[in-house]
N, C-alpha and C. Protein backbone atom coordinates (compact mmCIF):
# COMPACT_ATOMS: atom_id res chain seq x y z
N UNK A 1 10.34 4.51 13.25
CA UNK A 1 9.87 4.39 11.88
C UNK A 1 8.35 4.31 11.90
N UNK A 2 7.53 5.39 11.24
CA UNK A 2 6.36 5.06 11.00
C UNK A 2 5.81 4.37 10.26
N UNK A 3 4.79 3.58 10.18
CA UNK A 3 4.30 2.94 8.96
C UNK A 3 2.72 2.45 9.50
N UNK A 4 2.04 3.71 9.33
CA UNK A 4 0.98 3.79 9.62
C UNK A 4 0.69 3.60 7.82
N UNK A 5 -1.19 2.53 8.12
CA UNK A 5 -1.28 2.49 6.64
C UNK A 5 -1.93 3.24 6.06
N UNK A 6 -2.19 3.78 4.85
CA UNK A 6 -2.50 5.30 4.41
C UNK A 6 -2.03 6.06 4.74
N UNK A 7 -0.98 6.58 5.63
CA UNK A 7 -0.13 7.45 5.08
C UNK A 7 0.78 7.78 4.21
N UNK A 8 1.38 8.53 4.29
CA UNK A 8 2.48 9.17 3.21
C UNK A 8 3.75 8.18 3.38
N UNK A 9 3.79 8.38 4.98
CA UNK A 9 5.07 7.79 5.48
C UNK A 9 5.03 6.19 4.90
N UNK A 10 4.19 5.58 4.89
CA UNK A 10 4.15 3.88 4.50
C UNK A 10 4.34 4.42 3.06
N UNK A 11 3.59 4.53 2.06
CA UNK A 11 3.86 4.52 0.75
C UNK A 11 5.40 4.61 0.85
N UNK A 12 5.81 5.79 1.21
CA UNK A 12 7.41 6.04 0.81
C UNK A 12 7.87 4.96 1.41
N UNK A 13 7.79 4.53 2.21
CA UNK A 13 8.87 3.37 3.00
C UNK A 13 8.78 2.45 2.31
N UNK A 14 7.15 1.86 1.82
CA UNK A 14 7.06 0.83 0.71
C UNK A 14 7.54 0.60 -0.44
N UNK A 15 7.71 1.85 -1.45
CA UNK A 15 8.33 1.86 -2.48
C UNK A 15 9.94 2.09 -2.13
N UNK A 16 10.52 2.51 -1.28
CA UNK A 16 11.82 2.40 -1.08
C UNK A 16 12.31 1.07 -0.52
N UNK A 17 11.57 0.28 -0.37
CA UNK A 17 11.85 -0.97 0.00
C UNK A 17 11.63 -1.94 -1.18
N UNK A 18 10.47 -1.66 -2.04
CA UNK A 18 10.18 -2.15 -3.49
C UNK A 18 12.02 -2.08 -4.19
N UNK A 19 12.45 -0.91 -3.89
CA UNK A 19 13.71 0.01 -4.81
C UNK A 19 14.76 -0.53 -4.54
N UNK A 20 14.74 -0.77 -2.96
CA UNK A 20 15.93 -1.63 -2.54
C UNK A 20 15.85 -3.26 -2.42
N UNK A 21 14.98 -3.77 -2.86
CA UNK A 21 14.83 -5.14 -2.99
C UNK A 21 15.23 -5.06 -4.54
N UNK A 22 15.33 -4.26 -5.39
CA UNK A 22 15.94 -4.37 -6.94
C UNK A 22 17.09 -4.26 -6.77
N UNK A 23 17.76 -2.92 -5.92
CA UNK A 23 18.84 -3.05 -6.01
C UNK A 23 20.10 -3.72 -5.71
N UNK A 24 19.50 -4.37 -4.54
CA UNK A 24 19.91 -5.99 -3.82
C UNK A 24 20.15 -6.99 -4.88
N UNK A 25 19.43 -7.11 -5.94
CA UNK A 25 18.96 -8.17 -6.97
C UNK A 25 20.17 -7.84 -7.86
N UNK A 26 20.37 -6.49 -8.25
CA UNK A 26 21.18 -5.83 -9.77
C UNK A 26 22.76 -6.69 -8.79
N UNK A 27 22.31 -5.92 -7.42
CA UNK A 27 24.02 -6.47 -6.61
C UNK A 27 24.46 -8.24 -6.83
N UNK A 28 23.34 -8.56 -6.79
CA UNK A 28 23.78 -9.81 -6.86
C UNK A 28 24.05 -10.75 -8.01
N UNK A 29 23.56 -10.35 -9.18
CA UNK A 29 23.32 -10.11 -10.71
C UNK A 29 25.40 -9.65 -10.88
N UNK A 30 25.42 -8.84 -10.32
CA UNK A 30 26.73 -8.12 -10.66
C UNK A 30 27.74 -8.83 -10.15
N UNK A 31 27.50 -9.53 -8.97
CA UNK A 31 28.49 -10.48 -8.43
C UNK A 31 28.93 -11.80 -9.12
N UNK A 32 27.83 -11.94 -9.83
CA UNK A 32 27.48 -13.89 -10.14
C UNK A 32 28.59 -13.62 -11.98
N UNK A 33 28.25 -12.03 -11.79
CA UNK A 33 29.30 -12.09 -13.11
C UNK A 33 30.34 -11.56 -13.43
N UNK A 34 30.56 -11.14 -12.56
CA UNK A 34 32.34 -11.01 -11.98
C UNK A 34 32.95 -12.57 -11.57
N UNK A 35 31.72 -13.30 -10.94
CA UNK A 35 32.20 -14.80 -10.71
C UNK A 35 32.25 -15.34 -12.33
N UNK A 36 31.35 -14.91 -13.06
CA UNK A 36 31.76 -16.03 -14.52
C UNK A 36 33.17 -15.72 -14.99
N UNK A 37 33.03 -14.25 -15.07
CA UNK A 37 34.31 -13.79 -15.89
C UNK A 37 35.71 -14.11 -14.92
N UNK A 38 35.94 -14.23 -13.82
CA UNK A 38 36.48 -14.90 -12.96
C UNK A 38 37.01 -16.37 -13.21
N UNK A 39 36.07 -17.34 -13.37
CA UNK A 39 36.49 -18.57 -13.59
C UNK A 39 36.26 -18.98 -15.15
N UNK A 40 35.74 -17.95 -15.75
CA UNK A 40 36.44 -17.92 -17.69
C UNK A 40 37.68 -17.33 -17.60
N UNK A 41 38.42 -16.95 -16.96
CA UNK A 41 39.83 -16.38 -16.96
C UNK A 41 40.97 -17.41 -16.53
N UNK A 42 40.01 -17.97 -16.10
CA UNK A 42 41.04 -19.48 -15.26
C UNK A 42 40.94 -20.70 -16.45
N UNK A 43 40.27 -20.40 -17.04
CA UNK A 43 39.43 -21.84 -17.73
C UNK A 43 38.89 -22.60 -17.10
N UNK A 44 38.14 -22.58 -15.92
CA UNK A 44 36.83 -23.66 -15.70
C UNK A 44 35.36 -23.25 -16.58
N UNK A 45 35.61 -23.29 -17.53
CA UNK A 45 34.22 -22.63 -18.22
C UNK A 45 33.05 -23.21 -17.74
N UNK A 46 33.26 -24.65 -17.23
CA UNK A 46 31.52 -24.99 -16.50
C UNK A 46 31.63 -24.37 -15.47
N UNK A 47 31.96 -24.05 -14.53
CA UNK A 47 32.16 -23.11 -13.29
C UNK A 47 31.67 -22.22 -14.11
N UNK A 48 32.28 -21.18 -15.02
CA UNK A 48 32.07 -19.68 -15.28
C UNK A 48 30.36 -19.98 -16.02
N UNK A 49 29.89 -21.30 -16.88
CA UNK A 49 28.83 -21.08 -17.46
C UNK A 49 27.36 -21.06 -16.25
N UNK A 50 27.80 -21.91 -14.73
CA UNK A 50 26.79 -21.94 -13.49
C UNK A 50 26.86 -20.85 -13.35
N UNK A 51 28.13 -19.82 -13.04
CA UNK A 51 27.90 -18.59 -13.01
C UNK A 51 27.06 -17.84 -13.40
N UNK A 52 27.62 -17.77 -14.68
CA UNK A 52 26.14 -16.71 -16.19
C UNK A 52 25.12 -17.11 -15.79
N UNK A 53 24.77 -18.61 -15.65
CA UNK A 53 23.50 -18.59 -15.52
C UNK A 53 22.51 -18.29 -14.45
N UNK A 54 23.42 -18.30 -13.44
CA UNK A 54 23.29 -17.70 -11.86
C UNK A 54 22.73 -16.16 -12.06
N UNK A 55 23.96 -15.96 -12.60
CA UNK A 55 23.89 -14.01 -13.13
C UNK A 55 22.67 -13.72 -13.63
N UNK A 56 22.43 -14.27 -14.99
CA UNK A 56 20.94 -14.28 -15.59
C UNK A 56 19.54 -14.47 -15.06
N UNK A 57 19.70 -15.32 -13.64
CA UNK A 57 18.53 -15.45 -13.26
C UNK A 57 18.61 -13.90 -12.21
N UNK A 58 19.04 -13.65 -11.67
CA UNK A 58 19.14 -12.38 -10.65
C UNK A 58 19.03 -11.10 -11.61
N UNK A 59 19.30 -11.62 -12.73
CA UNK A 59 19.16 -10.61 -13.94
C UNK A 59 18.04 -10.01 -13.78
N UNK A 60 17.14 -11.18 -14.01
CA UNK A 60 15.63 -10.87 -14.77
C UNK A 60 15.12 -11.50 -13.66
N UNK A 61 15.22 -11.36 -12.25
CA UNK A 61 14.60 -11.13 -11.18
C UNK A 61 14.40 -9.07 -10.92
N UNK A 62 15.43 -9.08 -11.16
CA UNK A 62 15.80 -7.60 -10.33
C UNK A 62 15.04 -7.00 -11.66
N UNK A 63 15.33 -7.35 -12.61
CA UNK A 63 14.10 -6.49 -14.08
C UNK A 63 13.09 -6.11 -13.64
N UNK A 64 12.62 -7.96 -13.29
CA UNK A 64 11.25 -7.62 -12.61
C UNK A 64 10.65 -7.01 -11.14
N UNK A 65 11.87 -6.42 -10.45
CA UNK A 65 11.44 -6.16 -9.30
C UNK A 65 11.20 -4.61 -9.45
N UNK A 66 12.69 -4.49 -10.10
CA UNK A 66 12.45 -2.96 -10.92
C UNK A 66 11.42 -2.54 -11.43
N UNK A 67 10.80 -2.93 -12.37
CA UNK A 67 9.49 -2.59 -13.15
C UNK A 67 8.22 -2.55 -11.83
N UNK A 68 8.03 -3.60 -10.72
CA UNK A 68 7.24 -3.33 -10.00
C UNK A 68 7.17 -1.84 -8.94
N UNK A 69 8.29 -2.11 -8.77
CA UNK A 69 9.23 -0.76 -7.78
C UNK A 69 8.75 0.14 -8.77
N UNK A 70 9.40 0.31 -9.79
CA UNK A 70 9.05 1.82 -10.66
C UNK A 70 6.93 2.30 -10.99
N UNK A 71 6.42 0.80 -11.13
CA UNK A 71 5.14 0.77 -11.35
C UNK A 71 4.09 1.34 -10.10
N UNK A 72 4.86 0.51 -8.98
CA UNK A 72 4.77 1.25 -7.58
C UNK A 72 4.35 2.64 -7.43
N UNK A 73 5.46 3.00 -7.85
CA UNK A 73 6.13 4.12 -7.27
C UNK A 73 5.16 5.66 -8.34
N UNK A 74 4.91 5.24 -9.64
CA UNK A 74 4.32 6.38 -10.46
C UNK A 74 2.61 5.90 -9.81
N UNK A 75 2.20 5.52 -9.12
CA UNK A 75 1.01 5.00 -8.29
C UNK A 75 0.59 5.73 -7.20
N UNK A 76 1.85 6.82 -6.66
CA UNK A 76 1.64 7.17 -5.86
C UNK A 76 1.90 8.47 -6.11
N UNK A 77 2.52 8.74 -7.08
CA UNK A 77 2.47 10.55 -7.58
C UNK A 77 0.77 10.53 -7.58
């Protein structure tokens, strides 16, 4: 793997790593709410509400990782 700095090769590796640190985030966002709706199906609703709120924060982590990743990324066109 190259990642010489100023090259081509680092930018791309950087923003694909920007891309996959969001998409890591959306994954985990997606899990935490399959876990709410999970234990709202059971009726532990405080279980399912730590959930949501679990979910929500990975939410608007990965928003914001996204927006950097994408901000990144038109930086280097």
């Amino acid at each position: 793997m190259l990642l010489r700095a100023g090259s081509c090769t680092y930018g791309t590796y950087m923003a694909n790593n920007d891309h996959n640190k969001a998409a890591e985030l959306h994954e985990n966002a997606a899990k935490s709410h399959r876990a709410a709706a999970e234990q709202h199906s059971k009726g532990d609703h405080a279980k399912g509400m730590e959930h949501s709120k679990s979910a929500q924060q990975h939410s608007q982590s990965a928003n914001k990782q996204s927006d950097q990743a994408h901000a990144k990324s038109q930086q280097q066109k």
